[in-house]
Protein backbone atom coordinates (compact mmCIF):
# COMPACT_ATOMS: atom_id res chain seq x y z
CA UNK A 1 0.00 0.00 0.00
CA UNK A 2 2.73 2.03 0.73
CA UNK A 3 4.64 2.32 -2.31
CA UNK A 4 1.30 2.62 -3.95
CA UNK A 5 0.65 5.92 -1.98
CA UNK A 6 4.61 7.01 -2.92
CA UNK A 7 3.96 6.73 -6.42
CA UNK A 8 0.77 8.55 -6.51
CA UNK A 9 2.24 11.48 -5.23
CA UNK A 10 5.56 11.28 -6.77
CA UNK A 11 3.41 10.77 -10.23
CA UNK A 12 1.45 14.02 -9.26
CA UNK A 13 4.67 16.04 -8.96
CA UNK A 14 5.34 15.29 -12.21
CA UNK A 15 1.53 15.85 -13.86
CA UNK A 16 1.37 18.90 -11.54
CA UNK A 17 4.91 20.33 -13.01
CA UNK A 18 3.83 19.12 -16.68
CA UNK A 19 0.57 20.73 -17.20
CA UNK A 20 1.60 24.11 -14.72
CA UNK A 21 5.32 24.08 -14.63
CA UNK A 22 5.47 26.46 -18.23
CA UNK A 23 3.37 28.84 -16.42
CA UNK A 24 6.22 29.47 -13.63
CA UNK A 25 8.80 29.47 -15.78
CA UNK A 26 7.47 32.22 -18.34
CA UNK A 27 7.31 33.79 -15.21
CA UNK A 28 10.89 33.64 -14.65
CA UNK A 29 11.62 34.63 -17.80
CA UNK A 30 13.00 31.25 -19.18
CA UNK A 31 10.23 30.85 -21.72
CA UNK A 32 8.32 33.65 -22.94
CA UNK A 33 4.48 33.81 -24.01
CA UNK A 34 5.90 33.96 -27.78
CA UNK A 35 7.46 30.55 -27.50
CA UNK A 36 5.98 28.03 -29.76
CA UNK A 37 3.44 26.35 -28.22
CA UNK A 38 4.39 23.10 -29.65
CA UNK A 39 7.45 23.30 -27.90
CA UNK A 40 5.77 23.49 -24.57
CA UNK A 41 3.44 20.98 -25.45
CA UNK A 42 6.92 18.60 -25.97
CA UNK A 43 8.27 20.05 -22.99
CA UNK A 44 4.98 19.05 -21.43
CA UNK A 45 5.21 15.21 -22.70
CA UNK A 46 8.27 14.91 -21.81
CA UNK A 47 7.64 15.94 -17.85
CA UNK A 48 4.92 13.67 -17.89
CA UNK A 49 6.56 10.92 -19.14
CA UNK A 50 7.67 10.58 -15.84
CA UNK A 51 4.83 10.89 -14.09
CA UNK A 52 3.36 7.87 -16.39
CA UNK A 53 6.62 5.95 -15.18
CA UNK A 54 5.20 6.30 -11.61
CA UNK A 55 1.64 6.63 -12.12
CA UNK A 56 0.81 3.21 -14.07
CA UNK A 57 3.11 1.04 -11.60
CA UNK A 58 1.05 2.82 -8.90
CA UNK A 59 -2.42 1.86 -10.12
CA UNK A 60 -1.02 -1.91 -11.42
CA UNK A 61 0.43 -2.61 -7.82
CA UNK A 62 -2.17 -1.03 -5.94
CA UNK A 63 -5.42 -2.47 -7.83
CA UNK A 64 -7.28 -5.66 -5.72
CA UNK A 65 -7.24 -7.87 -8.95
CA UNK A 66 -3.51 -7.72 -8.85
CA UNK A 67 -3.08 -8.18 -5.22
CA UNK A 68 -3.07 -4.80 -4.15
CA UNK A 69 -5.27 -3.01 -1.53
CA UNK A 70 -7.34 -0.74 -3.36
CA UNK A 71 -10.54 -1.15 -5.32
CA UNK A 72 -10.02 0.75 -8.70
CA UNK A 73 -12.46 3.90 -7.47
CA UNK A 74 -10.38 4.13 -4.61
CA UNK A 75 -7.55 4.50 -6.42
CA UNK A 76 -9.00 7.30 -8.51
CA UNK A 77 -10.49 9.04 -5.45
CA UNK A 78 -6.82 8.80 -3.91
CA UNK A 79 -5.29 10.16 -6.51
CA UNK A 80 -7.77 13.04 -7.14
CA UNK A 81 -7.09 14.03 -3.71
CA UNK A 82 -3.40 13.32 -3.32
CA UNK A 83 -3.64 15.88 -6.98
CA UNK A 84 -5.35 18.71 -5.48
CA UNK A 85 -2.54 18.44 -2.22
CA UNK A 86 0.15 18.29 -4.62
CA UNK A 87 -1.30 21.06 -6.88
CA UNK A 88 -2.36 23.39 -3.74
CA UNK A 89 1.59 22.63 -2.53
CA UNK A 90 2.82 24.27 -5.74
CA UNK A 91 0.35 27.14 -5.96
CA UNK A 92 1.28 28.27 -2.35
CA UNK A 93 4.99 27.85 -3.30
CA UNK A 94 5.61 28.86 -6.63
CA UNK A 95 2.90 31.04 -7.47
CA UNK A 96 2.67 33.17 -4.61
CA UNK A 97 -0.06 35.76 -5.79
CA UNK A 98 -2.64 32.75 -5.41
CA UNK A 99 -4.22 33.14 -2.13
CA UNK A 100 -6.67 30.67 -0.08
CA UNK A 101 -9.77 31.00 0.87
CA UNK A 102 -12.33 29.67 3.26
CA UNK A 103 -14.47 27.61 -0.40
CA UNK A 104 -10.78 25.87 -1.16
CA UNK A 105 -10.43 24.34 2.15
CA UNK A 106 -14.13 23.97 2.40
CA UNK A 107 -13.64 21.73 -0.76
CA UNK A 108 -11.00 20.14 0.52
CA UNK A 109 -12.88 18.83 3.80
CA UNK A 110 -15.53 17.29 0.95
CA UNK A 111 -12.83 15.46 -0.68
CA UNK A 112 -11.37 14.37 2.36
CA UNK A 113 -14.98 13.16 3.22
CA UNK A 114 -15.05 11.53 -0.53
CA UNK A 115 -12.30 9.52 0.58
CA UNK A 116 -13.61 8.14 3.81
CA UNK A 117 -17.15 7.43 2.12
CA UNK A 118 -14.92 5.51 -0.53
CA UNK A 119 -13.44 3.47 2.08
CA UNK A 120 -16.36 2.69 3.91
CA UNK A 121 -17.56 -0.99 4.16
């Protein structure tokens, strides 16, 4: 279960940087808005190459039918969750201009509820 749980989030490093990451760095200046967008896109693929490295042993080795723990909508529901940690990690930190408010974390507490309602026997 454990490794399962690594991967995920590892994996959602990875997704978060791939789809967001070009976003922080035409902020620093490395890539600017008039860079081809198929180069991002590439940039993109490649970034998330990794997190397919992570994220299919994750759901292989975590899924019941292949002796794992998790049923396969637990799985999703983990990783939806463990994605909007992982994505409200790097807002905080690399995009400081985004602020919380009282909805996010109010959305948050119904995810964390999805979870447990997933979970339940």
């Amino acid at each position: 279960m454990l490794i399962t749980l690594v991967l995920l989030v590892v994996s959602n490093i990875f997704m978060t940087f791939a789809w967001y990451g070009h976003l922080k760095l035409q902020q620093m200046k490395l890539i600017s808005h008039d860079t081809p967008l198929l180069f991002v896109i590439l940039l993109s693929w490649g970034i998330a190459f990794a997190e397919y490295c992570c994220q299919v042993p994750a759901n292989r080795m975590g899924f019941v039918e292949n002796g794992g723990p998790f049923s396969l909508i637990q799985l999703k529901v983990l990783q939806e969750v463990i994605t909007l940690v992982i994505f409200t990690v790097f807002t905080v930190v690399f995009f400081r201009g985004e602020t919380l408010h009282w909805n996010h974390f109010a959305a948050f507490a119904l995810l964390v509820a999805a979870v447990y309602l997933v979970f339940m026997k």
